[in-house]
C-alpha atoms as a PDB file:
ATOM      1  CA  UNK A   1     -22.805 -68.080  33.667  1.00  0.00           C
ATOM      2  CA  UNK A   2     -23.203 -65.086  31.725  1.00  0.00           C
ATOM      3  CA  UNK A   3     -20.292 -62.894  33.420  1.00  0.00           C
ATOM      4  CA  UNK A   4     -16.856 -63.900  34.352  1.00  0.00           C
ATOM      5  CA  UNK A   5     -17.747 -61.301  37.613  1.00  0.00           C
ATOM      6  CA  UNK A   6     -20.790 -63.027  38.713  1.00  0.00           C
ATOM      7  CA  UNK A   7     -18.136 -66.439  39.627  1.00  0.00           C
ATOM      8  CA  UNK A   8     -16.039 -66.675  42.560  1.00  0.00           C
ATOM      9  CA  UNK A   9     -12.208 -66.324  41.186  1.00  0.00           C
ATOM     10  CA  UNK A  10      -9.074 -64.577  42.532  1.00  0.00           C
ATOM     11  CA  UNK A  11      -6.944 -62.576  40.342  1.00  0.00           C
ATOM     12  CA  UNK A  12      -3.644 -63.749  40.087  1.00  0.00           C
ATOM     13  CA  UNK A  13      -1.967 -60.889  37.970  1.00  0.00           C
ATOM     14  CA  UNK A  14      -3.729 -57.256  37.278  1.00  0.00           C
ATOM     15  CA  UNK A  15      -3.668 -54.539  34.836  1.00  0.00           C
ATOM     16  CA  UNK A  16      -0.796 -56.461  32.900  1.00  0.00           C
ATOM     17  CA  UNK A  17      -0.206 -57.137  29.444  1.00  0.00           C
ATOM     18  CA  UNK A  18      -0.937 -60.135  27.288  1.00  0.00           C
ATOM     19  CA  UNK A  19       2.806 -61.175  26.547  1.00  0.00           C
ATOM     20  CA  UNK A  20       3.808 -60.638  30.640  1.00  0.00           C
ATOM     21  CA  UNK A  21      -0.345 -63.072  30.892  1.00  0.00           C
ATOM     22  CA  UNK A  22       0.752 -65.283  28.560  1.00  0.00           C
ATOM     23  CA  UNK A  23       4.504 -65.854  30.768  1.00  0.00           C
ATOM     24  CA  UNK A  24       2.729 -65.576  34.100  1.00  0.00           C
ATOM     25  CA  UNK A  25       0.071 -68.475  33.158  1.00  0.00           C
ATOM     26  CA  UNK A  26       3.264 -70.617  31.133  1.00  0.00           C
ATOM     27  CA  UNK A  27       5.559 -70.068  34.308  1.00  0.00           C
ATOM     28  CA  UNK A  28       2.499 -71.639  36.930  1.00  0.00           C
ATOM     29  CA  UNK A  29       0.578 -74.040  35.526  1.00  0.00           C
ATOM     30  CA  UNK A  30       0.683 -77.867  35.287  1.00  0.00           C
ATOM     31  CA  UNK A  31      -0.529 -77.888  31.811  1.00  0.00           C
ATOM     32  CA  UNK A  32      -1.021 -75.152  29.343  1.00  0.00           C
ATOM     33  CA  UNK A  33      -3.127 -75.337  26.109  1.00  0.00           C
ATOM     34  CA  UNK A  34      -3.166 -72.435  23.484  1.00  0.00           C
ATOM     35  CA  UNK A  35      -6.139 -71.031  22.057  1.00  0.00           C
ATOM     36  CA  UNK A  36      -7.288 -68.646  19.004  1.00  0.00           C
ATOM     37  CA  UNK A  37      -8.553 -65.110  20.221  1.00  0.00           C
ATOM     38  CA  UNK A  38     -12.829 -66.058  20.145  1.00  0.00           C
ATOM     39  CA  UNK A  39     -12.073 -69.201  21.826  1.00  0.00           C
ATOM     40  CA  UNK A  40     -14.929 -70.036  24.459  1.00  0.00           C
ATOM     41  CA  UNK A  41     -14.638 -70.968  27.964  1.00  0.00           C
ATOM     42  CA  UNK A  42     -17.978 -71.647  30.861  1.00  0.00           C
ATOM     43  CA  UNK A  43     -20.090 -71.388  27.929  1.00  0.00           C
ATOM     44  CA  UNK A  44     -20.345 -67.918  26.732  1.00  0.00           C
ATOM     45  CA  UNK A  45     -17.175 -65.879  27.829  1.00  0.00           C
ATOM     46  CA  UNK A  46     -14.847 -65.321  24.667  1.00  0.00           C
ATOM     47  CA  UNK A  47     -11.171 -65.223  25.500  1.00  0.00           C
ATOM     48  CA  UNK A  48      -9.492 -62.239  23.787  1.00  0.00           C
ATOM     49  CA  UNK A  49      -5.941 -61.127  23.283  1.00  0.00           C
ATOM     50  CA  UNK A  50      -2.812 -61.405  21.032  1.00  0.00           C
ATOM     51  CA  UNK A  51      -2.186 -65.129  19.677  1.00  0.00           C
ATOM     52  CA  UNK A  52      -1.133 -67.591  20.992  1.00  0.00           C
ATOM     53  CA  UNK A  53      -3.801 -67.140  24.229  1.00  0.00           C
ATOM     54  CA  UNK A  54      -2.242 -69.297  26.882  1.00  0.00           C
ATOM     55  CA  UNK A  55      -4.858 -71.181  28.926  1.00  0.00           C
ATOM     56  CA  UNK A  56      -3.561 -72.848  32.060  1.00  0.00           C
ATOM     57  CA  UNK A  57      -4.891 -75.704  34.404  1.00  0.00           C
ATOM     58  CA  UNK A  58      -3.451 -76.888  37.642  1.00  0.00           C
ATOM     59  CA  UNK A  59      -5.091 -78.871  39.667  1.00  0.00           C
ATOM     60  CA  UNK A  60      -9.062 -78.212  39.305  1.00  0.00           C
ATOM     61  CA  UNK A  61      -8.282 -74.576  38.631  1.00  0.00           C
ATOM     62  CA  UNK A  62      -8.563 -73.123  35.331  1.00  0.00           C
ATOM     63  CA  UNK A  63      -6.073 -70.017  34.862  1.00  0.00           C
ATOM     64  CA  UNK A  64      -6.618 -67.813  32.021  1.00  0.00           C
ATOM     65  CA  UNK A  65      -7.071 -64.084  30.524  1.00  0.00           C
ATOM     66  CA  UNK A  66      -9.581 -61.512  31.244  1.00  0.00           C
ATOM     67  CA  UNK A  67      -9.439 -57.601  29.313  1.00  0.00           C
ATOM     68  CA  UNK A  68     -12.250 -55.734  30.745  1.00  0.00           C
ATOM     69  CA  UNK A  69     -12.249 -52.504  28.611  1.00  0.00           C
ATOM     70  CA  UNK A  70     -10.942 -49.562  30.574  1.00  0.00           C
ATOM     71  CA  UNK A  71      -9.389 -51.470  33.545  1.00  0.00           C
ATOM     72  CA  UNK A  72      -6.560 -53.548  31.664  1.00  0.00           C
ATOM     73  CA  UNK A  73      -5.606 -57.498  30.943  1.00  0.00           C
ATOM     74  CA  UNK A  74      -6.023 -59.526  34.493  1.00  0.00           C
ATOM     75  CA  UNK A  75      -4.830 -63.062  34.993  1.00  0.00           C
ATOM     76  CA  UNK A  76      -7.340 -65.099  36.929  1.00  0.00           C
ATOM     77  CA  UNK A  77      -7.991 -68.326  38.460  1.00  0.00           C
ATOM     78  CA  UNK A  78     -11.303 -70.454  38.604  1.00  0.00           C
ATOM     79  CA  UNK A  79     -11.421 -73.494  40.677  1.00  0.00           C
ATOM     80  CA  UNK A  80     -15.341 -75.098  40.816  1.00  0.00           C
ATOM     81  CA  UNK A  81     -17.023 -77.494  39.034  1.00  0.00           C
ATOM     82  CA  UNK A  82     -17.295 -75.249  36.355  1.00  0.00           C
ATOM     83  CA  UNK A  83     -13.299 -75.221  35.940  1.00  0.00           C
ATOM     84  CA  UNK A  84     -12.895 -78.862  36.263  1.00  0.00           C
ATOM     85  CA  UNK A  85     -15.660 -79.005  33.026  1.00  0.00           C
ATOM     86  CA  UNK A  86     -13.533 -76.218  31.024  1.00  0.00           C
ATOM     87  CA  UNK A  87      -9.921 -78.643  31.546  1.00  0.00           C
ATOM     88  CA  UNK A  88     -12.064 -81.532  30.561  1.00  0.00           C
ATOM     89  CA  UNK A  89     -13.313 -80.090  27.813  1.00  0.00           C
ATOM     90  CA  UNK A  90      -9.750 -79.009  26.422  1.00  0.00           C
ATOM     91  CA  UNK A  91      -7.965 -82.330  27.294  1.00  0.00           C
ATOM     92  CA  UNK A  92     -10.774 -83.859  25.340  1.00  0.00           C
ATOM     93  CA  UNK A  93     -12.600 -82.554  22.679  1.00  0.00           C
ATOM     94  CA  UNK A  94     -10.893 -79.756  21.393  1.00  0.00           C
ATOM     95  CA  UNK A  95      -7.646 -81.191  20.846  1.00  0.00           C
ATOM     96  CA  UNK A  96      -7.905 -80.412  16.609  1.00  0.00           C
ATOM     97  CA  UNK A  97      -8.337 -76.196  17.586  1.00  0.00           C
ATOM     98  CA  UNK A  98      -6.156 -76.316  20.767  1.00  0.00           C
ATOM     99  CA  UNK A  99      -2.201 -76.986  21.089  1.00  0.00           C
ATOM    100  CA  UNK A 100      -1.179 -78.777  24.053  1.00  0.00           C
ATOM    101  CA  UNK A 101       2.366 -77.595  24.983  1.00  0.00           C
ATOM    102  CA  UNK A 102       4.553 -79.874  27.461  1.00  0.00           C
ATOM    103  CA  UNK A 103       5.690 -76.710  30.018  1.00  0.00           C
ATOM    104  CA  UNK A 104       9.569 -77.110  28.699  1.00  0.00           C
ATOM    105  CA  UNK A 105       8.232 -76.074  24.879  1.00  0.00           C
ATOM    106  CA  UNK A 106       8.238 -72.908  23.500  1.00  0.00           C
ATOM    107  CA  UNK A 107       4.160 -71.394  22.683  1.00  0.00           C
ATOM    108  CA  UNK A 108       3.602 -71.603  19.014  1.00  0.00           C
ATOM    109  CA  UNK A 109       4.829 -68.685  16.705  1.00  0.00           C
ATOM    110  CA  UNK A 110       1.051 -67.182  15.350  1.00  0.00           C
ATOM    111  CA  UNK A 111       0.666 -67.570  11.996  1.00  0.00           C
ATOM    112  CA  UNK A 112      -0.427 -64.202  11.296  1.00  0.00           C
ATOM    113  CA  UNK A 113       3.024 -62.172  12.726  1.00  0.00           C
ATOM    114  CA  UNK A 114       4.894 -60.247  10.703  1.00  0.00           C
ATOM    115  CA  UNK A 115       8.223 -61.710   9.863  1.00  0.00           C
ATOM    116  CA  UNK A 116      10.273 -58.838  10.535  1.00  0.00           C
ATOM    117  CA  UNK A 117       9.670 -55.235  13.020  1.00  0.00           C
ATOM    118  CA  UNK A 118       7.562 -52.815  12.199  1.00  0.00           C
ATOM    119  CA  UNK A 119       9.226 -50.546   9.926  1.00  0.00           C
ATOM    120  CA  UNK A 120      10.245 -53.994   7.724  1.00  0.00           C
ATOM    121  CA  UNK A 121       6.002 -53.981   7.217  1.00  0.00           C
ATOM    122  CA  UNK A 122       6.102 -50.412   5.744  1.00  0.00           C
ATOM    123  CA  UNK A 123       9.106 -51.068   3.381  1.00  0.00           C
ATOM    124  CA  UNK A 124       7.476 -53.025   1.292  1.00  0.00           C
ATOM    125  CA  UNK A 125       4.714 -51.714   0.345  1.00  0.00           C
ATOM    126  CA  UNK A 126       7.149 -48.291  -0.634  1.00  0.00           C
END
Protein backbone atom coordinates (compact mmCIF):
# COMPACT_ATOMS: atom_id res chain seq x y z
CA UNK A 1 0.00 0.00 0.00
CA UNK A 2 1.42 3.14 -1.03
CA UNK A 3 -1.30 5.58 0.64
CA UNK A 4 -2.85 5.41 4.00
CA UNK A 5 -6.21 6.75 1.73
CA UNK A 6 -6.20 4.01 -0.71
CA UNK A 7 -7.12 1.39 2.73
CA UNK A 8 -10.38 1.05 4.23
CA UNK A 9 -10.07 2.81 7.91
CA UNK A 10 -12.44 4.99 9.99
CA UNK A 11 -11.23 7.99 11.68
CA UNK A 12 -11.58 7.92 15.17
CA UNK A 13 -10.49 11.57 16.15
CA UNK A 14 -10.04 14.60 13.42
CA UNK A 15 -8.21 17.73 13.00
CA UNK A 16 -6.73 17.25 16.65
CA UNK A 17 -3.46 17.65 18.03
CA UNK A 18 -0.69 15.19 18.73
CA UNK A 19 -0.72 15.49 22.67
CA UNK A 20 -4.96 15.26 22.70
CA UNK A 21 -3.75 11.75 19.62
CA UNK A 22 -1.40 10.60 21.78
CA UNK A 23 -4.33 10.60 25.06
CA UNK A 24 -7.12 9.53 22.74
CA UNK A 25 -5.05 6.31 21.41
CA UNK A 26 -3.52 5.74 25.44
CA UNK A 27 -7.21 6.13 26.82
CA UNK A 28 -8.68 3.15 24.05
CA UNK A 29 -6.44 0.72 23.32
CA UNK A 30 -5.56 -2.73 24.73
CA UNK A 31 -1.95 -2.24 24.23
CA UNK A 32 0.04 0.76 23.30
CA UNK A 33 3.67 0.78 21.98
CA UNK A 34 5.67 4.10 21.43
CA UNK A 35 7.51 4.91 18.46
CA UNK A 36 10.27 7.54 17.14
CA UNK A 37 8.79 10.15 14.58
CA UNK A 38 10.08 8.06 10.94
CA UNK A 39 8.85 4.96 12.40
CA UNK A 40 7.19 2.72 9.57
CA UNK A 41 3.95 1.07 9.53
CA UNK A 42 2.13 -1.23 6.15
CA UNK A 43 5.39 -0.87 4.63
CA UNK A 44 5.98 2.56 3.44
CA UNK A 45 3.79 5.09 5.51
CA UNK A 46 6.14 7.05 8.03
CA UNK A 47 4.42 7.99 11.26
CA UNK A 48 5.11 11.66 12.12
CA UNK A 49 4.53 13.83 15.13
CA UNK A 50 5.95 15.02 18.52
CA UNK A 51 7.75 12.09 20.57
CA UNK A 52 6.68 9.79 22.14
CA UNK A 53 4.17 8.64 18.95
CA UNK A 54 1.64 6.44 20.65
CA UNK A 55 0.67 3.44 18.49
CA UNK A 56 -2.34 1.49 19.70
CA UNK A 57 -3.74 -2.11 19.00
CA UNK A 58 -6.96 -3.59 20.16
CA UNK A 59 -8.14 -6.39 18.95
CA UNK A 60 -6.94 -6.83 15.12
CA UNK A 61 -7.13 -3.08 14.74
CA UNK A 62 -4.18 -1.00 14.58
CA UNK A 63 -4.89 2.71 15.93
CA UNK A 64 -2.45 5.29 15.19
CA UNK A 65 -1.57 8.98 13.79
CA UNK A 66 -2.10 10.47 10.48
CA UNK A 67 -0.99 14.60 9.65
CA UNK A 68 -2.00 15.17 6.17
CA UNK A 69 -0.54 18.69 5.47
CA UNK A 70 -3.25 21.31 5.36
CA UNK A 71 -6.13 19.25 6.91
CA UNK A 72 -4.66 18.60 10.55
CA UNK A 73 -3.50 15.40 12.88
CA UNK A 74 -6.42 12.52 12.55
CA UNK A 75 -6.56 9.47 14.74
CA UNK A 76 -7.43 6.39 12.76
CA UNK A 77 -8.15 2.84 12.96
CA UNK A 78 -7.10 -0.12 10.58
CA UNK A 79 -8.51 -3.48 11.12
CA UNK A 80 -7.39 -6.12 8.00
CA UNK A 81 -4.86 -8.38 7.55
CA UNK A 82 -2.64 -5.72 7.02
CA UNK A 83 -3.23 -4.45 10.79
CA UNK A 84 -2.98 -7.78 12.32
CA UNK A 85 0.80 -7.91 10.37
CA UNK A 86 1.69 -4.23 11.77
CA UNK A 87 0.74 -5.57 15.83
CA UNK A 88 2.72 -8.61 14.98
CA UNK A 89 5.39 -6.96 13.83
CA UNK A 90 5.65 -4.59 17.01
CA UNK A 91 4.97 -7.37 19.62
CA UNK A 92 7.79 -9.11 17.87
CA UNK A 93 10.55 -7.77 16.21
CA UNK A 94 10.86 -4.37 17.09
CA UNK A 95 10.84 -4.64 20.67
CA UNK A 96 14.80 -2.94 20.91
CA UNK A 97 13.22 0.59 18.94
CA UNK A 98 9.68 0.32 20.44
CA UNK A 99 8.52 0.76 24.27
CA UNK A 100 5.77 -1.34 25.29
CA UNK A 101 3.80 0.54 28.01
CA UNK A 102 1.31 -1.55 30.36
CA UNK A 103 -1.97 1.07 29.91
CA UNK A 104 -1.59 2.14 33.87
CA UNK A 105 2.19 3.66 32.96
CA UNK A 106 2.94 6.93 32.15
CA UNK A 107 4.45 7.36 28.01
CA UNK A 108 8.12 7.92 28.21
CA UNK A 109 9.50 11.54 28.78
CA UNK A 110 11.45 12.18 25.02
CA UNK A 111 14.81 12.54 25.38
CA UNK A 112 15.15 15.52 23.37
CA UNK A 113 12.58 18.03 25.64
CA UNK A 114 13.70 20.85 27.08
CA UNK A 115 13.95 20.65 30.80
CA UNK A 116 12.29 23.74 31.63
CA UNK A 117 9.43 26.29 29.43
CA UNK A 118 10.30 28.12 26.81
CA UNK A 119 11.66 31.26 28.00
CA UNK A 120 14.12 28.90 30.48
CA UNK A 121 15.64 27.83 26.63
CA UNK A 122 16.38 31.52 25.80
CA UNK A 123 18.02 32.36 29.21
CA UNK A 124 20.75 30.59 28.72
CA UNK A 125 22.10 31.25 25.89
CA UNK A 126 21.83 35.36 27.18
Amino acid sequence: MSCIEQMKYEILLDRTTYKDAREYIVNNSDEIYYVSPGYKIFKDYHIIGVPPIALGAKGNALIFTYTKPCYGTFVLTVDNEDSIKEIGRLRETETEKVKASLKKGKPPESPKAPSGGYLDMWKKDL
